[in-house]
N, C-alpha and C. Protein backbone atom coordinates (compact mmCIF):
# COMPACT_ATOMS: atom_id res chain seq x y z
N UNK A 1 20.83 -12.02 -2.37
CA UNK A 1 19.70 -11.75 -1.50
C UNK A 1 19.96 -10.44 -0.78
N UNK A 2 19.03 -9.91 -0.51
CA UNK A 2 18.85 -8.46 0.04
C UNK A 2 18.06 -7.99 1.54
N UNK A 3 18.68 -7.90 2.63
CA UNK A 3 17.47 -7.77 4.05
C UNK A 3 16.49 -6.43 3.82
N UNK A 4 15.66 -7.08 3.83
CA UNK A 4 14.19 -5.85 3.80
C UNK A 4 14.21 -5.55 5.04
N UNK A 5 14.90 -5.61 6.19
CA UNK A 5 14.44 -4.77 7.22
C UNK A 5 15.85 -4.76 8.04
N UNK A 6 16.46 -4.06 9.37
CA UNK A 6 17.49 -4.55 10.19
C UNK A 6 17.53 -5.30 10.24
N UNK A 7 18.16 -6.08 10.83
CA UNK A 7 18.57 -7.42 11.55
C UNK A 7 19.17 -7.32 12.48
N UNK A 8 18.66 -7.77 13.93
CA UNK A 8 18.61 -7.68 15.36
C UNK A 8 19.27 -8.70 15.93
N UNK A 9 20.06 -8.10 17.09
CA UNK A 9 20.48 -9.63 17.55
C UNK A 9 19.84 -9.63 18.90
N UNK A 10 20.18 -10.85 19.88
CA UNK A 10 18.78 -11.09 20.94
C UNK A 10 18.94 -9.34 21.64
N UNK A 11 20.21 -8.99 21.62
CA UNK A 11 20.13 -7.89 22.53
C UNK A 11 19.70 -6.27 22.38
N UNK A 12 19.35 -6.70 20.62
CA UNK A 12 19.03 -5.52 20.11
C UNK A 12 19.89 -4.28 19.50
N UNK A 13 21.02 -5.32 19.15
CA UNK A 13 22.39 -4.63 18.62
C UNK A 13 21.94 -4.65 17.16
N UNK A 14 22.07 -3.93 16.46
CA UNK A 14 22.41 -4.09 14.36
C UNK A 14 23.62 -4.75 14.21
N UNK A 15 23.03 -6.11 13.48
CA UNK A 15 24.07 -6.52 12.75
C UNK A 15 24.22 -6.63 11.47
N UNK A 16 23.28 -6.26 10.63
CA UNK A 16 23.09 -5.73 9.37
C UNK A 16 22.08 -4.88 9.28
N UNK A 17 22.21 -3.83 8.68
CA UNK A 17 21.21 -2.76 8.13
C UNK A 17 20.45 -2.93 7.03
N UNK A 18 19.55 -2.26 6.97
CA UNK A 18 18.43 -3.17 6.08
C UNK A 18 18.76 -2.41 4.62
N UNK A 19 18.77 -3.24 4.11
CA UNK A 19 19.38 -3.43 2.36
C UNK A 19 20.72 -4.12 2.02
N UNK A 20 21.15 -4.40 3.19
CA UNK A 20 22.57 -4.89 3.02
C UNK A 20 22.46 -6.29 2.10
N UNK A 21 23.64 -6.24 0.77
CA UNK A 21 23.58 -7.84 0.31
C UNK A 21 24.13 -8.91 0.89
N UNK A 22 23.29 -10.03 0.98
CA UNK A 22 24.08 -10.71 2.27
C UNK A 22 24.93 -11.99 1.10
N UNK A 23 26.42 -11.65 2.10
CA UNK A 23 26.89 -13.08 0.60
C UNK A 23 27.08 -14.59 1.90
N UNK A 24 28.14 -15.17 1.42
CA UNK A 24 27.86 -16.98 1.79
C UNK A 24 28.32 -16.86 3.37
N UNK A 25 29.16 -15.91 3.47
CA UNK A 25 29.95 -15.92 4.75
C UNK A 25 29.26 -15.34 5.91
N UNK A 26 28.33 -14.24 5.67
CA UNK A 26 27.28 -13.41 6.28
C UNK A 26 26.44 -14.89 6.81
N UNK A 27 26.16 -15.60 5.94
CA UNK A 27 25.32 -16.08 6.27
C UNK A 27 25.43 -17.88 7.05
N UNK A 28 26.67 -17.98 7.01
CA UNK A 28 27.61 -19.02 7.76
C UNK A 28 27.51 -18.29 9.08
N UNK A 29 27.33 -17.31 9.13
CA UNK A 29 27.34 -16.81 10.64
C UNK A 29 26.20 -16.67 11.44
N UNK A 30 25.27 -16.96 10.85
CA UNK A 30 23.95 -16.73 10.89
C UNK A 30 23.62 -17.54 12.14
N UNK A 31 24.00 -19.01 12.15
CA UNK A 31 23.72 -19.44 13.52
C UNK A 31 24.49 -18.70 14.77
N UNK A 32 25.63 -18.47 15.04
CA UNK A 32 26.20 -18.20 15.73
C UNK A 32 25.49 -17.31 16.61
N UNK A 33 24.74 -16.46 15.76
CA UNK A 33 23.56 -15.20 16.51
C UNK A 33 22.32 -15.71 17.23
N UNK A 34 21.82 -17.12 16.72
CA UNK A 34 21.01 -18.09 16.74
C UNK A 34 20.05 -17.09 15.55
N UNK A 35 20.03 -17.06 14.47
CA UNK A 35 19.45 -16.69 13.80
C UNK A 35 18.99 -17.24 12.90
N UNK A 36 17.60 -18.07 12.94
CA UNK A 36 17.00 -19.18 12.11
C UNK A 36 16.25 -18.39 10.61
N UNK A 37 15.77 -17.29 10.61
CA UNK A 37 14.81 -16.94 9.66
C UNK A 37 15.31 -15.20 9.11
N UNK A 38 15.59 -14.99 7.98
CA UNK A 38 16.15 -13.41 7.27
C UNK A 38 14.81 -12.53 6.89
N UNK A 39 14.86 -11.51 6.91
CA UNK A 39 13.54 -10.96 6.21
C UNK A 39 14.35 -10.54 4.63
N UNK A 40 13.96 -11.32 4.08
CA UNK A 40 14.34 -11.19 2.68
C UNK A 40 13.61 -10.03 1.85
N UNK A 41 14.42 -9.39 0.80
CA UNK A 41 13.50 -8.19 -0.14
C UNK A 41 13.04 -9.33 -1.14
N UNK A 42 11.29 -8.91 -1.45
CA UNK A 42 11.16 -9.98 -2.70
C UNK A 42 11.45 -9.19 -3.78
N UNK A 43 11.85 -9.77 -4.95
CA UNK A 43 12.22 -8.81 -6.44
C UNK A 43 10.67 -8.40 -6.34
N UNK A 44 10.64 -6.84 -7.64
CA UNK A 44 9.98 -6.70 -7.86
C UNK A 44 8.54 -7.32 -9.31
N UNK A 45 7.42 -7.34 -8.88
CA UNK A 45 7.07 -8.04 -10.29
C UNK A 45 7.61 -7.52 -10.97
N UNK A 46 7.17 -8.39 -12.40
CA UNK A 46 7.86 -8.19 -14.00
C UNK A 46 6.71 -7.50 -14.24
N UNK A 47 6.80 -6.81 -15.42
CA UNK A 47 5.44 -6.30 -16.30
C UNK A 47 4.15 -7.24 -16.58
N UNK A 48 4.66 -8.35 -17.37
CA UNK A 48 4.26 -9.41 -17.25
C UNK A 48 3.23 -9.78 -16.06
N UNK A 49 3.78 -10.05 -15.10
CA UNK A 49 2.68 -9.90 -13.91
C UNK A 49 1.85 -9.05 -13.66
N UNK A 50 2.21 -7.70 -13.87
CA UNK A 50 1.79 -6.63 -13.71
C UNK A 50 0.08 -6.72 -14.14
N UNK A 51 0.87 -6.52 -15.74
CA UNK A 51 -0.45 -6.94 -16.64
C UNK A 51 -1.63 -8.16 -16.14
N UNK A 52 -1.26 -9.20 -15.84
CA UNK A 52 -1.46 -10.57 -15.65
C UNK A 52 -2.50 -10.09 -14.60
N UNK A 53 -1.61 -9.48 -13.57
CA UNK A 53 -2.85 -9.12 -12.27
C UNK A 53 -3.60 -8.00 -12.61
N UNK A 54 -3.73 -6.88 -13.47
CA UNK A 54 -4.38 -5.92 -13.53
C UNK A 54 -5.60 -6.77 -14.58
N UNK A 55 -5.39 -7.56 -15.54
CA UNK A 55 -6.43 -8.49 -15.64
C UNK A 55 -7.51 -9.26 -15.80
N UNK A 56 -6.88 -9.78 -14.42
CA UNK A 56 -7.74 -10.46 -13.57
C UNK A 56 -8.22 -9.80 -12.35
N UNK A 57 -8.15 -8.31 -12.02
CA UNK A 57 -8.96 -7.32 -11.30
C UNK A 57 -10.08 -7.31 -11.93
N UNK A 58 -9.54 -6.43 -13.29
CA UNK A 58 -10.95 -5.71 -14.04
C UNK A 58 -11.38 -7.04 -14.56
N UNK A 59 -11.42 -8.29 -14.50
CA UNK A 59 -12.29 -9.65 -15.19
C UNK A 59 -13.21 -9.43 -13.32
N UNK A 60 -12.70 -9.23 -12.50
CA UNK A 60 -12.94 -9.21 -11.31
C UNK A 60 -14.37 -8.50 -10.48
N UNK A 61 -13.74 -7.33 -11.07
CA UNK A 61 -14.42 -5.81 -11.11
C UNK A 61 -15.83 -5.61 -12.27
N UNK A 62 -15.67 -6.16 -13.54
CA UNK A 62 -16.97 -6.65 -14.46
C UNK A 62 -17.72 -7.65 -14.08
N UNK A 63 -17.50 -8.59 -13.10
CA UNK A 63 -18.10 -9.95 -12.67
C UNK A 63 -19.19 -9.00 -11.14
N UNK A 64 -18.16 -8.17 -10.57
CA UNK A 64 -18.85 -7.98 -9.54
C UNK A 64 -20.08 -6.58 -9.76
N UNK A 65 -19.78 -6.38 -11.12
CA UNK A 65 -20.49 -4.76 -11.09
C UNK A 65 -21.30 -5.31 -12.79
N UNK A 66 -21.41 -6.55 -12.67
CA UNK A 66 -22.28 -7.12 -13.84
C UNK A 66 -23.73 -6.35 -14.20
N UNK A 67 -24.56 -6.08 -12.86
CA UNK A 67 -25.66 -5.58 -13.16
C UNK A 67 -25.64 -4.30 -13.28
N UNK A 68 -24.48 -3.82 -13.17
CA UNK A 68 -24.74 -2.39 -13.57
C UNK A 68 -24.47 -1.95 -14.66
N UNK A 69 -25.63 -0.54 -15.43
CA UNK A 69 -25.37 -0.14 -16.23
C UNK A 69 -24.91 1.28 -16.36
N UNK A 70 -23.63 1.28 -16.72
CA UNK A 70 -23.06 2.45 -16.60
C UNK A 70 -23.80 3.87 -17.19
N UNK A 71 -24.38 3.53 -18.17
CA UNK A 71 -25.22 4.93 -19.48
C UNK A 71 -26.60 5.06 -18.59
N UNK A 72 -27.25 4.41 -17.46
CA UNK A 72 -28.26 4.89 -16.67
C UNK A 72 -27.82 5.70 -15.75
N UNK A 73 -28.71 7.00 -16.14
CA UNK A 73 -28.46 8.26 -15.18
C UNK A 73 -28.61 7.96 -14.00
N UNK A 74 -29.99 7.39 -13.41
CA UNK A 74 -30.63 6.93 -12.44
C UNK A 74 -29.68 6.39 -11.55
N UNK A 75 -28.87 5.73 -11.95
CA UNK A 75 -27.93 5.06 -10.81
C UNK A 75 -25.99 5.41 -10.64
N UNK A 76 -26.44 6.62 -10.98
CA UNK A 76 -24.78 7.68 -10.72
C UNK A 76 -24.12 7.26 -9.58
N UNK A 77 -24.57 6.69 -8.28
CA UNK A 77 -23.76 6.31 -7.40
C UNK A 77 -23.03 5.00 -7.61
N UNK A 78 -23.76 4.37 -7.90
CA UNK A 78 -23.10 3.13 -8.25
C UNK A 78 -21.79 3.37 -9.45
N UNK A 79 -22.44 4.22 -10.59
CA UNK A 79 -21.12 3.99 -11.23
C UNK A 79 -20.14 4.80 -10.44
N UNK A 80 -20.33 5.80 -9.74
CA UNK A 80 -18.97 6.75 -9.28
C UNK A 80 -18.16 6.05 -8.48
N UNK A 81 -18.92 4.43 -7.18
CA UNK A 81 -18.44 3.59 -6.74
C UNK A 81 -17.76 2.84 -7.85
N UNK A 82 -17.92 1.93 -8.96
CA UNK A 82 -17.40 1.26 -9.96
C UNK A 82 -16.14 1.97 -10.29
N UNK A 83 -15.87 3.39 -10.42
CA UNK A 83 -14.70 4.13 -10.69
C UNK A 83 -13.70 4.30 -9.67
N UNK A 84 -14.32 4.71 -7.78
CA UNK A 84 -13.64 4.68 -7.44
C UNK A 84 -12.45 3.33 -6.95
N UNK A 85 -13.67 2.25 -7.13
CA UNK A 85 -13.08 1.34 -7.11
C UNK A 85 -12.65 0.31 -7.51
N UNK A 86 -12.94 0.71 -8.85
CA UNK A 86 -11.63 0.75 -10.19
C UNK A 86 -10.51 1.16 -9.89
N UNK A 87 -10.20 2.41 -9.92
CA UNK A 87 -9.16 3.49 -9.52
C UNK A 87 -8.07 2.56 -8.29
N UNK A 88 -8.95 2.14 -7.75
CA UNK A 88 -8.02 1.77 -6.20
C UNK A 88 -7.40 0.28 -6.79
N UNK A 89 -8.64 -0.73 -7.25
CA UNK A 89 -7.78 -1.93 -7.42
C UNK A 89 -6.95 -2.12 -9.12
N UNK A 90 -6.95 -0.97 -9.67
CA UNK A 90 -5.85 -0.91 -10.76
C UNK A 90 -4.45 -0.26 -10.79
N UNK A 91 -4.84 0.69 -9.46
CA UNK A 91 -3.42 1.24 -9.50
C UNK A 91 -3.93 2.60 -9.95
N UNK A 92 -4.60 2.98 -10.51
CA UNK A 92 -4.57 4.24 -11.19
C UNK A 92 -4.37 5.66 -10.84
N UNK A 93 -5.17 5.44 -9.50
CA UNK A 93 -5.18 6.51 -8.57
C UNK A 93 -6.10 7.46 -9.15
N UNK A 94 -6.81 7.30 -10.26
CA UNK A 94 -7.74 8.62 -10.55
C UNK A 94 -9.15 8.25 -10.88
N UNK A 95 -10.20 8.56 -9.86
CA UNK A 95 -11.95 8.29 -10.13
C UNK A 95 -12.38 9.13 -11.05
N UNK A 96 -13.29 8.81 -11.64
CA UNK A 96 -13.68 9.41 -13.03
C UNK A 96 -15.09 10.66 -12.60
C-alpha cells in the first residue's frame, strides 16, 4: 500500500510523506498516533477498464445526442457541442 497524501499527526508533525510504502510495522503503529483511517493511492485502471468506460461514454453520448443529425448543416452548433463534448468525456482532448 502506498499514502496518496502526508500523513499528519494531531499536532501537525509528518510522519510519513506522501508516497511512502507503508509495510506491517508502520502500520502496528498506527494506533499509537490515534490514527484510525490512511489515505491510500488507488492502482491505476487496467486498459481493460479503460476501454470498458470509454464505452459506455460514447453508448452514453449516442443515447443523449440521438436526435441529432450530424450531415445537417442547419444545426452546426449542436454538432460542434457533440464534439466538444465528446472530446471532454473520452479523454481526447481534441474538438473537431
Amino acid at each position: 500500500m502506498v499514502l496518496s497524501d502526508v500523513l499528519l499527526d494531531a499536532h501537525g508533525q509528518v510522519l510519513l510523506p506522501q508516497g511512502a510504502v507503508l509495510t506491517e510495522n508502520m502500520l502496528a503503529l498506527m494506533p499509537r498516533h490515534n490514527i484510525d483511517m490512511l489515505p491510500i493511492q488507488a492502482p491505476p485502471p487496467s486498459p481493460e477498464e479503460i476501454a470498458a468506460q470509454q464505452a459506455a461514454d460514447s453508448e452514453r453520448l449516442a443515447y443523449l445526442f440521438r436526435k441529432h443529425d450530424p450531415d445537417n448543416p442547419e444545426d452546426a452548433a449542436t454538432t460542434l457541442l457533440r464534439a466538444y463534448v465528446t472530446a471532454y468525456r473520452l479523454g481526447t482532448g481534441e474538438a473537431a
